[in-house]
Protein backbone atom coordinates (compact mmCIF):
# COMPACT_ATOMS: atom_id res chain seq x y z
CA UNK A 1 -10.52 4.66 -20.72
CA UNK A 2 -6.46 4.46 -20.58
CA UNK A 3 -4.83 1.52 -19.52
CA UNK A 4 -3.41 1.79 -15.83
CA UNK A 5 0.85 1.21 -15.57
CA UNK A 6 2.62 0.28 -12.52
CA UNK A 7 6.13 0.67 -12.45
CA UNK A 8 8.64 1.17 -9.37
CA UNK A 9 8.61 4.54 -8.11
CA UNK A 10 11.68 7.47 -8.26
CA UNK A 11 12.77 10.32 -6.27
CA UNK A 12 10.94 12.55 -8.90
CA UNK A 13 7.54 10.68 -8.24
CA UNK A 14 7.85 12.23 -4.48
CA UNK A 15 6.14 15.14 -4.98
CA UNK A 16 3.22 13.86 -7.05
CA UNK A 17 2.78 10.89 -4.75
CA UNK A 18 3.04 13.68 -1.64
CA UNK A 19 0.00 15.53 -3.15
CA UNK A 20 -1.85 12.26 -3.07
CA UNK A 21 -0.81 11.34 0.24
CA UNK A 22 -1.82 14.75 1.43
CA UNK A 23 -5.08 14.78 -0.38
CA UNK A 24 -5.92 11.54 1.11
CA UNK A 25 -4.21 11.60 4.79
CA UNK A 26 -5.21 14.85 6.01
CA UNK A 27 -4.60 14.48 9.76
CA UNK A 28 -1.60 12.49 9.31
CA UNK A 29 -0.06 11.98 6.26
CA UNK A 30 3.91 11.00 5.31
CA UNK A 31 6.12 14.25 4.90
CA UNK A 32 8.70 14.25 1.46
CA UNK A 33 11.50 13.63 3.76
CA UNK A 34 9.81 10.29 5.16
CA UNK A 35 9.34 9.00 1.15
CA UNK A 36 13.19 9.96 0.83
CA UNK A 37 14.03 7.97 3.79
CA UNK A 38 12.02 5.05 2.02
CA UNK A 39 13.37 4.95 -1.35
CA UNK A 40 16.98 4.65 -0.20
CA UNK A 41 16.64 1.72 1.92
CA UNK A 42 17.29 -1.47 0.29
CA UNK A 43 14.73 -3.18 1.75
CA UNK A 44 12.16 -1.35 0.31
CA UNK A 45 9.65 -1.88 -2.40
CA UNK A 46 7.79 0.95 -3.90
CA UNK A 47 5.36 1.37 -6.68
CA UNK A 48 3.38 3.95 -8.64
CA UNK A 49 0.37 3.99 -10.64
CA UNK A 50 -0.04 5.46 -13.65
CA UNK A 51 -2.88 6.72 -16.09
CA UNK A 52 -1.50 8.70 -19.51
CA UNK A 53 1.87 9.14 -17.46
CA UNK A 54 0.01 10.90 -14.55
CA UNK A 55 0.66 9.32 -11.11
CA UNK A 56 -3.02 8.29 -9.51
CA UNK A 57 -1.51 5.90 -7.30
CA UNK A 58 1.00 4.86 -4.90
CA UNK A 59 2.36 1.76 -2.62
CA UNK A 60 5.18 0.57 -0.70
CA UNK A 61 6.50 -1.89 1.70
CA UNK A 62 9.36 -3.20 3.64
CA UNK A 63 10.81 -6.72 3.00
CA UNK A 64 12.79 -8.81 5.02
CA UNK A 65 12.65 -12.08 4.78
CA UNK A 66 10.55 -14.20 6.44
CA UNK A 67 8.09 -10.83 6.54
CA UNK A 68 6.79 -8.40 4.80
CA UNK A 69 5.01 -5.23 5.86
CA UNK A 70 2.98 -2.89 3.43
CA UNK A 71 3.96 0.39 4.48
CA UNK A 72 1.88 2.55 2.27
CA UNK A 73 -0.65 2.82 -0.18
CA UNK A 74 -2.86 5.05 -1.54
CA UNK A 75 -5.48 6.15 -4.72
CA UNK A 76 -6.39 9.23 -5.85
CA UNK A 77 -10.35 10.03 -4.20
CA UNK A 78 -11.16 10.48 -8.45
CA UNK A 79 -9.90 7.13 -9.57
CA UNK A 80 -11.14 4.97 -7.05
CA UNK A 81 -13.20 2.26 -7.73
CA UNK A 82 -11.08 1.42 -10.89
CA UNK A 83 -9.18 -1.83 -9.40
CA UNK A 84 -6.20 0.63 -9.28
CA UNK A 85 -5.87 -0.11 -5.10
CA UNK A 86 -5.82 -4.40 -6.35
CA UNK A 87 -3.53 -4.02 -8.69
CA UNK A 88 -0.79 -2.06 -6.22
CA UNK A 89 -1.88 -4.46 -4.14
CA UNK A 90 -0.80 -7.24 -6.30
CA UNK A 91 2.04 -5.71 -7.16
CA UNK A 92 3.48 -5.74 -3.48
CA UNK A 93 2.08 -9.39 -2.99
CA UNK A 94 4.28 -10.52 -5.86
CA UNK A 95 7.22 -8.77 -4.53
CA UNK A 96 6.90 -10.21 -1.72
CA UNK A 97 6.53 -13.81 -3.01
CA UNK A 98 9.96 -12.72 -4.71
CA UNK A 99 11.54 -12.32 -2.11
CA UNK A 100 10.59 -15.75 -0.14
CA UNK A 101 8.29 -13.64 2.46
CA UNK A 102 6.04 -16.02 4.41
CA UNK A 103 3.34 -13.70 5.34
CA UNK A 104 2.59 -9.89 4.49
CA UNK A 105 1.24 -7.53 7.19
CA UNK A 106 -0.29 -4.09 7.28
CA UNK A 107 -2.04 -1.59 9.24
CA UNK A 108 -5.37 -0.21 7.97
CA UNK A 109 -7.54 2.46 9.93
CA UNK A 110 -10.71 0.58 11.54
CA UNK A 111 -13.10 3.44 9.81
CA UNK A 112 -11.77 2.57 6.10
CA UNK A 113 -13.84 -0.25 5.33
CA UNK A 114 -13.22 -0.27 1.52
CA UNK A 115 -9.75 -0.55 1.92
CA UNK A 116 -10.74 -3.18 5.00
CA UNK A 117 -12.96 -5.52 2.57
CA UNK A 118 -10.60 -5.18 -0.62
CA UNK A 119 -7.71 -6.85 1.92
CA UNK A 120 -10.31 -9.30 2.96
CA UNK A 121 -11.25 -10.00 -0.81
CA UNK A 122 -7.28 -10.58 -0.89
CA UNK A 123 -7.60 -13.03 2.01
CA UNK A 124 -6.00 -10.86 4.58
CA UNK A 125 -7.15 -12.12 8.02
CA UNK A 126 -7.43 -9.39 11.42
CA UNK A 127 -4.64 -10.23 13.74
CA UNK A 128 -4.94 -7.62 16.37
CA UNK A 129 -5.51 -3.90 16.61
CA UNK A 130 -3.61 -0.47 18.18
CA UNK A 131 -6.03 1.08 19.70
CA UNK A 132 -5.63 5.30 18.77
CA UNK A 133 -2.63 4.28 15.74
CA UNK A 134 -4.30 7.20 13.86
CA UNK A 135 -4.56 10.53 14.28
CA UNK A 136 -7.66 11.36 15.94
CA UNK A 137 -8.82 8.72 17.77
CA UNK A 138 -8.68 5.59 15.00
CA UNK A 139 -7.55 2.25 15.86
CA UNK A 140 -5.28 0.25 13.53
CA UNK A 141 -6.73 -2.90 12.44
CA UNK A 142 -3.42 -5.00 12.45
CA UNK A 143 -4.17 -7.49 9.54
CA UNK A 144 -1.87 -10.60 7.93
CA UNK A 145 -1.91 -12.22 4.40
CA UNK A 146 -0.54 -16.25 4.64
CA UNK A 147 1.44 -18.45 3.11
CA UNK A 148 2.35 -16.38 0.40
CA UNK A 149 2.75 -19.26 -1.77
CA UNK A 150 -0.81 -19.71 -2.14
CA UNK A 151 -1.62 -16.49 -3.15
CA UNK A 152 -3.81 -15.99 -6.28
CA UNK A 153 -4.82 -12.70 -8.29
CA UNK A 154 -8.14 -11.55 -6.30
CA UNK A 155 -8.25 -7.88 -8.14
């Protein structure tokens, strides 16, 4: 089995990231003009996963000190299971210890409980919810990663 590489993602990663994002977020999922808008902010951070130089995974967040906020993230349905989702993860965490962020949020549907229990594994803690944050009918699970400082690899 290949190694997995993540690396910071370019404008030319769009449209294999899209087909993931589209493949995985069906009812709602990011258009190519929204992962423009991302990459040229400066306060974004946004990664790729790759297996032999195909892209199986994607995340990204938004930094501003004292927060951070994942934004996105996502695995292709054939490579779950593979740590690829942890070691994104990790990836963000990191940037965001970079960057002095006390505490990283994010938003995960209520009815995606792998993605739920590999934040938990993390030490992510449920802060609140938005009730009907997903298209149809799923609440947001509002959860919150803190101090940063402490943070160890949990992959």
């Amino acid at each position: 089995m290949s190694a997995v590489e993540v690396r910071r993602m370019r404008w030319w990663d769009i449209p294999a990231v899209h087909a993931i994002e589209t493949s995985i977020f069906m009812t709602d999922p990011w258009s190519v003009e929204q992962f423009w808008s991302e990459l040229s902010q400066p306060t974004r951070r946004y990664f790729v996963a790759e297996i032999d130089g195909a892209i199986v995974g994607y995340a990204g967040s938004f930094v501003l000190t004292p927060e951070a906020d994942v934004q996105t993230m996502g695995v292709a349905a054939d490579q779950r299971g593979r740590g690829i989702g942890a070691l994104l993860l990790t990836t963000l965490i990191e940037q965001a210890i970079q960057a002095q962020a006390a505490q990283l949020i994010l938003e995960v549907r209520s009815d995606n409980g792998a993605a739920i229990a590999m934040y938990q594994r993390f030490g992510f803690e449920r802060i609140s919810s938005r009730p009907n944050y997903y298209a149809p009918d799923v609440d947001a699970l509002i959860m919150r990663l803190r101090p940063l400082a402490l943070v160890v690899d949990h992959g």
